[in-house]
N, C-alpha and C. Protein backbone atom coordinates (compact mmCIF):
# COMPACT_ATOMS: atom_id res chain seq x y z
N UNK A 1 142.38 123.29 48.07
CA UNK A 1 141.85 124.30 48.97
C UNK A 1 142.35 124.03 50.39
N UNK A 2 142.78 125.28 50.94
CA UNK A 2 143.64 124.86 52.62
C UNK A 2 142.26 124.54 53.36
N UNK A 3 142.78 123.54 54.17
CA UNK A 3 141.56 123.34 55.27
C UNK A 3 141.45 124.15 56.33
N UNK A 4 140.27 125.00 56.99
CA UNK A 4 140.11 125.59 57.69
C UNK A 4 139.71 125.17 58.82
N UNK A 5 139.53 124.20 59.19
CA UNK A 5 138.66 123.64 60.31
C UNK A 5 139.09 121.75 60.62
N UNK A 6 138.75 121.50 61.94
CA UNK A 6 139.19 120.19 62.32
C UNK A 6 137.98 119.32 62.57
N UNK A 7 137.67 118.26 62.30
CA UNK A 7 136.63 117.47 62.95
C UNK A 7 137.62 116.55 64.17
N UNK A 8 136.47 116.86 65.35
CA UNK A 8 137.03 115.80 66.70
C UNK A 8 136.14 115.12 67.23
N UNK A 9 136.66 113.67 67.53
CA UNK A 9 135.34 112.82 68.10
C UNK A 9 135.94 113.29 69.59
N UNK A 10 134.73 113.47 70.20
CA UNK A 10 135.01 113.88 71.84
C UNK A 10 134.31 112.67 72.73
N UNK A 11 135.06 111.96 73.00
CA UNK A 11 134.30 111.10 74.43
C UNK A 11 134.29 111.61 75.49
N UNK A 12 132.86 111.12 76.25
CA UNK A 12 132.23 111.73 76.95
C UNK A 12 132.12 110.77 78.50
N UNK A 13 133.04 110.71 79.66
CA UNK A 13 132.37 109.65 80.68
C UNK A 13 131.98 110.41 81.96
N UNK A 14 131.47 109.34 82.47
CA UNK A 14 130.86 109.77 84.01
C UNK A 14 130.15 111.33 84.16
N UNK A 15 130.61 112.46 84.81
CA UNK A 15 129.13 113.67 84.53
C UNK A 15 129.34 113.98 83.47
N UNK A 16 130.08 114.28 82.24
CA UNK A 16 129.80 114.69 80.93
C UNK A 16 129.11 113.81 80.29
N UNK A 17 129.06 112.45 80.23
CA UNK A 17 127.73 111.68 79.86
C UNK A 17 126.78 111.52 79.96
N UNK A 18 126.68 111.60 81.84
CA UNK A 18 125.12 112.01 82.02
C UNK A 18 124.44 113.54 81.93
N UNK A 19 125.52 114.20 81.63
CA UNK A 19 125.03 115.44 81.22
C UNK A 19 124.06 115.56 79.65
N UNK A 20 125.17 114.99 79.00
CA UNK A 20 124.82 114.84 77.47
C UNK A 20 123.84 114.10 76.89
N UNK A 21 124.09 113.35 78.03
CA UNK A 21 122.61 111.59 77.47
C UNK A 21 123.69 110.81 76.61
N UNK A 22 124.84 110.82 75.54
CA UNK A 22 125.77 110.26 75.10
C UNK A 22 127.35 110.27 75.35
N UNK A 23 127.32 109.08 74.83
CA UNK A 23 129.07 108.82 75.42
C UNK A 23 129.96 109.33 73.83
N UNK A 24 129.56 110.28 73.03
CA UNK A 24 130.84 110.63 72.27
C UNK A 24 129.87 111.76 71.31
N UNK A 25 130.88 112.89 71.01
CA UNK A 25 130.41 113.92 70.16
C UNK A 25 130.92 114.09 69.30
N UNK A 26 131.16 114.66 67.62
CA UNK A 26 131.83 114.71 66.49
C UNK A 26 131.37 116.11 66.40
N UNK A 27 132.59 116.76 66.70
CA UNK A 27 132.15 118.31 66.58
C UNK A 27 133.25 118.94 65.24
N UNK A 28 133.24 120.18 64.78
CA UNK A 28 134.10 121.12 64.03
C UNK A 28 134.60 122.02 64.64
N UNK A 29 135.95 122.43 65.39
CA UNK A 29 136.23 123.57 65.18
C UNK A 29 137.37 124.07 64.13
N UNK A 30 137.84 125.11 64.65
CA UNK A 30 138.89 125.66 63.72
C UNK A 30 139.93 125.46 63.85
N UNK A 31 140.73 125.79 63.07
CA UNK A 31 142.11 125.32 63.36
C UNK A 31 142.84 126.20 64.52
N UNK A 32 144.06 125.37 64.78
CA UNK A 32 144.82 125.90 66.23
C UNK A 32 144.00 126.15 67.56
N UNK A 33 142.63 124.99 67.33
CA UNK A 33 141.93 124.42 68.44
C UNK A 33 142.72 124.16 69.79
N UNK A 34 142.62 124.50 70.97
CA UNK A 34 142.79 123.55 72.09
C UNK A 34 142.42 122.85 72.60
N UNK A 35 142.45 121.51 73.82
CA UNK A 35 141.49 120.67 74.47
C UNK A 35 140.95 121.94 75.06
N UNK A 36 141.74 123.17 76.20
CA UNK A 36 140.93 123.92 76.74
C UNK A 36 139.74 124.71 75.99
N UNK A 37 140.09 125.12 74.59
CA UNK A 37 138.71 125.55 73.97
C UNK A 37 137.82 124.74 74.22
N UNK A 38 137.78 123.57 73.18
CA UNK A 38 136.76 122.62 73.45
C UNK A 38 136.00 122.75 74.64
N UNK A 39 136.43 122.66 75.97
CA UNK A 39 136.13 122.34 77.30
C UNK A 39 135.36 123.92 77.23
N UNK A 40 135.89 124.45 76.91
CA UNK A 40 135.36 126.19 77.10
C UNK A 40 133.72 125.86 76.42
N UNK A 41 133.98 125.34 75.63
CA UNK A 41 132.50 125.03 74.47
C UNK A 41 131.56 124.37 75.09
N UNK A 42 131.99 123.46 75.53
CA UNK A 42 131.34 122.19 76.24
C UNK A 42 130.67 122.87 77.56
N UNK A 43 131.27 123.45 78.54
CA UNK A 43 130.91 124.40 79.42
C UNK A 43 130.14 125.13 79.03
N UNK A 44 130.39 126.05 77.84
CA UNK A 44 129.15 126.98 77.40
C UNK A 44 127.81 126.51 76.97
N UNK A 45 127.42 125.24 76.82
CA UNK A 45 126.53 124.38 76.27
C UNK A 45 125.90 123.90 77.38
N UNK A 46 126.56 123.94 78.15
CA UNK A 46 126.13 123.38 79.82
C UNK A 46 126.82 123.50 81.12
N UNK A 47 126.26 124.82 81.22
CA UNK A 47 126.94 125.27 82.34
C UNK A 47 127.28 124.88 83.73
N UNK A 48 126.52 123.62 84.13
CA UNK A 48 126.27 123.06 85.15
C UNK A 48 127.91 122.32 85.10
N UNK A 49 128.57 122.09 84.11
CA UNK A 49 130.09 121.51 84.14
C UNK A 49 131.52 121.95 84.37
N UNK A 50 130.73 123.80 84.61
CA UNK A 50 131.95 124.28 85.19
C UNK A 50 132.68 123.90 86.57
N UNK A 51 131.88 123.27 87.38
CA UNK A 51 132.87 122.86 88.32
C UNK A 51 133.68 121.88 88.00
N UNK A 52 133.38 120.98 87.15
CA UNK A 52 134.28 120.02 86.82
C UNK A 52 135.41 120.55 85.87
N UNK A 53 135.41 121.71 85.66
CA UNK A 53 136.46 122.63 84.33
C UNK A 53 138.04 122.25 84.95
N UNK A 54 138.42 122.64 86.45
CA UNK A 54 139.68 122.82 87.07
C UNK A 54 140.01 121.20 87.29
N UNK A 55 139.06 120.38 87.45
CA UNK A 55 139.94 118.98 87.75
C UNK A 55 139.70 117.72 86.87
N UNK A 56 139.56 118.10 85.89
CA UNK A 56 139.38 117.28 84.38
C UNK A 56 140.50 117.10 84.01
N UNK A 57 140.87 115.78 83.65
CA UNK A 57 142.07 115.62 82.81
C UNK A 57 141.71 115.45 81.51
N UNK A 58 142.56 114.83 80.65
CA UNK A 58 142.15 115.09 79.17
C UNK A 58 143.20 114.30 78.50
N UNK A 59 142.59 113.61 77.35
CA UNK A 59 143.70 112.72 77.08
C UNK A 59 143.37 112.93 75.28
N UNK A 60 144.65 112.73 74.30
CA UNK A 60 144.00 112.97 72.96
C UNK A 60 144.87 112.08 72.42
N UNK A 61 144.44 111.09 71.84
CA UNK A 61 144.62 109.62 71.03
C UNK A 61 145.17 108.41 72.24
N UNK A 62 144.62 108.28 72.88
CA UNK A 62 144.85 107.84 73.90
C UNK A 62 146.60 108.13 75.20
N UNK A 63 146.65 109.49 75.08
CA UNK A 63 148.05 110.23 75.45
C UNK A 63 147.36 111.06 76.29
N UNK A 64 147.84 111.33 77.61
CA UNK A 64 147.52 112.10 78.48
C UNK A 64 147.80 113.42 77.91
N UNK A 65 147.43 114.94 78.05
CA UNK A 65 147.95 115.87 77.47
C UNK A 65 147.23 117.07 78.61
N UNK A 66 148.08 118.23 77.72
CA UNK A 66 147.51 119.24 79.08
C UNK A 66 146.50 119.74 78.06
N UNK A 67 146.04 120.92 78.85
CA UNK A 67 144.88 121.77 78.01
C UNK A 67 145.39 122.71 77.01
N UNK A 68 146.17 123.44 76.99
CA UNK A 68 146.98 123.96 75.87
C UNK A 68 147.54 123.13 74.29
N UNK A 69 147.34 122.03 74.40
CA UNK A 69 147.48 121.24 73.43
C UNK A 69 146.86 121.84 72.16
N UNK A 70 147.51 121.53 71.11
CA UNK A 70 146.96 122.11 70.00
C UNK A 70 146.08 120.51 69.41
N UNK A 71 144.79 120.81 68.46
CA UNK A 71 144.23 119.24 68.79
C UNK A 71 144.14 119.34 66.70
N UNK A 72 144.43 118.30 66.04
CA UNK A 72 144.55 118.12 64.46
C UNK A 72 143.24 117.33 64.24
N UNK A 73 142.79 117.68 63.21
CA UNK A 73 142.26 116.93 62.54
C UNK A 73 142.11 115.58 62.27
N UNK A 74 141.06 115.00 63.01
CA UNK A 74 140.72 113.63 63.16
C UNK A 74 141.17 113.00 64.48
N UNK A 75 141.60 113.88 65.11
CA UNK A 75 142.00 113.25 67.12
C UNK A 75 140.82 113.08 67.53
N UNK A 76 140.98 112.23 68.74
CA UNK A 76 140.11 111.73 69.69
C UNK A 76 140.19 112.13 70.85
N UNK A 77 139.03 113.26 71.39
CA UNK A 77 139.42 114.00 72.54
C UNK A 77 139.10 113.22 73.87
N UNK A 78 139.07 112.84 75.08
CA UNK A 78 138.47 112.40 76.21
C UNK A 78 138.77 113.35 77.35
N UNK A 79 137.58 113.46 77.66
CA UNK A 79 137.40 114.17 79.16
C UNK A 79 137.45 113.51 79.83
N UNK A 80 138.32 113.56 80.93
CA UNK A 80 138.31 112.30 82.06
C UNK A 80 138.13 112.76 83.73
N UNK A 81 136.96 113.33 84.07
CA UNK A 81 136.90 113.75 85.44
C UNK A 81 136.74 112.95 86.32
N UNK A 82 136.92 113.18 87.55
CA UNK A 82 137.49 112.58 89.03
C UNK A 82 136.47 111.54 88.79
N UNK A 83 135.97 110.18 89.12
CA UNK A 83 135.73 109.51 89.35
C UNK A 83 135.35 108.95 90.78
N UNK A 84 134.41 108.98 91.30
CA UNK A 84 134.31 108.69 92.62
C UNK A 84 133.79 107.15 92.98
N UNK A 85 134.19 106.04 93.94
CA UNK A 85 133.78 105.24 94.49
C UNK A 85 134.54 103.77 95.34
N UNK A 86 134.29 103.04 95.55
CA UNK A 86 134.64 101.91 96.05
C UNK A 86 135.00 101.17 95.59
C-alpha cells in the first residue's frame, strides 16, 4: 500500500518551547510536506508565534535548509529562532 503521509519529530527551542511546555513534537503530515507548512501549522496552533515566522531558521537532519524544502518521512525538523543574550 503507497504511503500517504510522513511522521516528523519537530524540535522545539527557546519561544517555541516555552510556548509548547515541550522540547519536541511527533506530528503526521502528508506527503510533499514543507518546513514552511509545518511552521504554517505550528503558527495556527499558536498564534502568538507569528512574529517569530520571518526570522526562524530551520534545519532538517541536522542540515541547515530553507523553508521550501520538501521534508520525508522520518526527518527531524528544528526551529531555530533568534536567540537573544550575553
Amino acid at each position: 500500500m503507497a504511503q500517504s503521509s510522513i511522521t516528523i519529530t519537530i524540535k522545539l527551542f527557546a519561544i517555541y518551547q516555552e510556548v509548547y511546555g515541550v522540547s519536541e513534537l511527533i506530528r503526521e503530515f502528508p506527503l510533499e510536506t514543507t518546513v514552511s507548512d509545518v511552521l504554517s501549522k505550528i503558527i495556527e496552533e499558536h498564534p502568538q508565534l507569528k512574529k517569530w515566522q520571518k526570522i526562524t531558521r530551520f534545519s532538517v537532519n541536522y542540515q541547515f535548509v530553507e523553508a521550501d524544502t520538501k521534508l520525508q518521512d522520518g526527518d527531524e525538523l528544528v526551529f531555530i529562532p533568534p536567540v537573544s543574550g550575553g
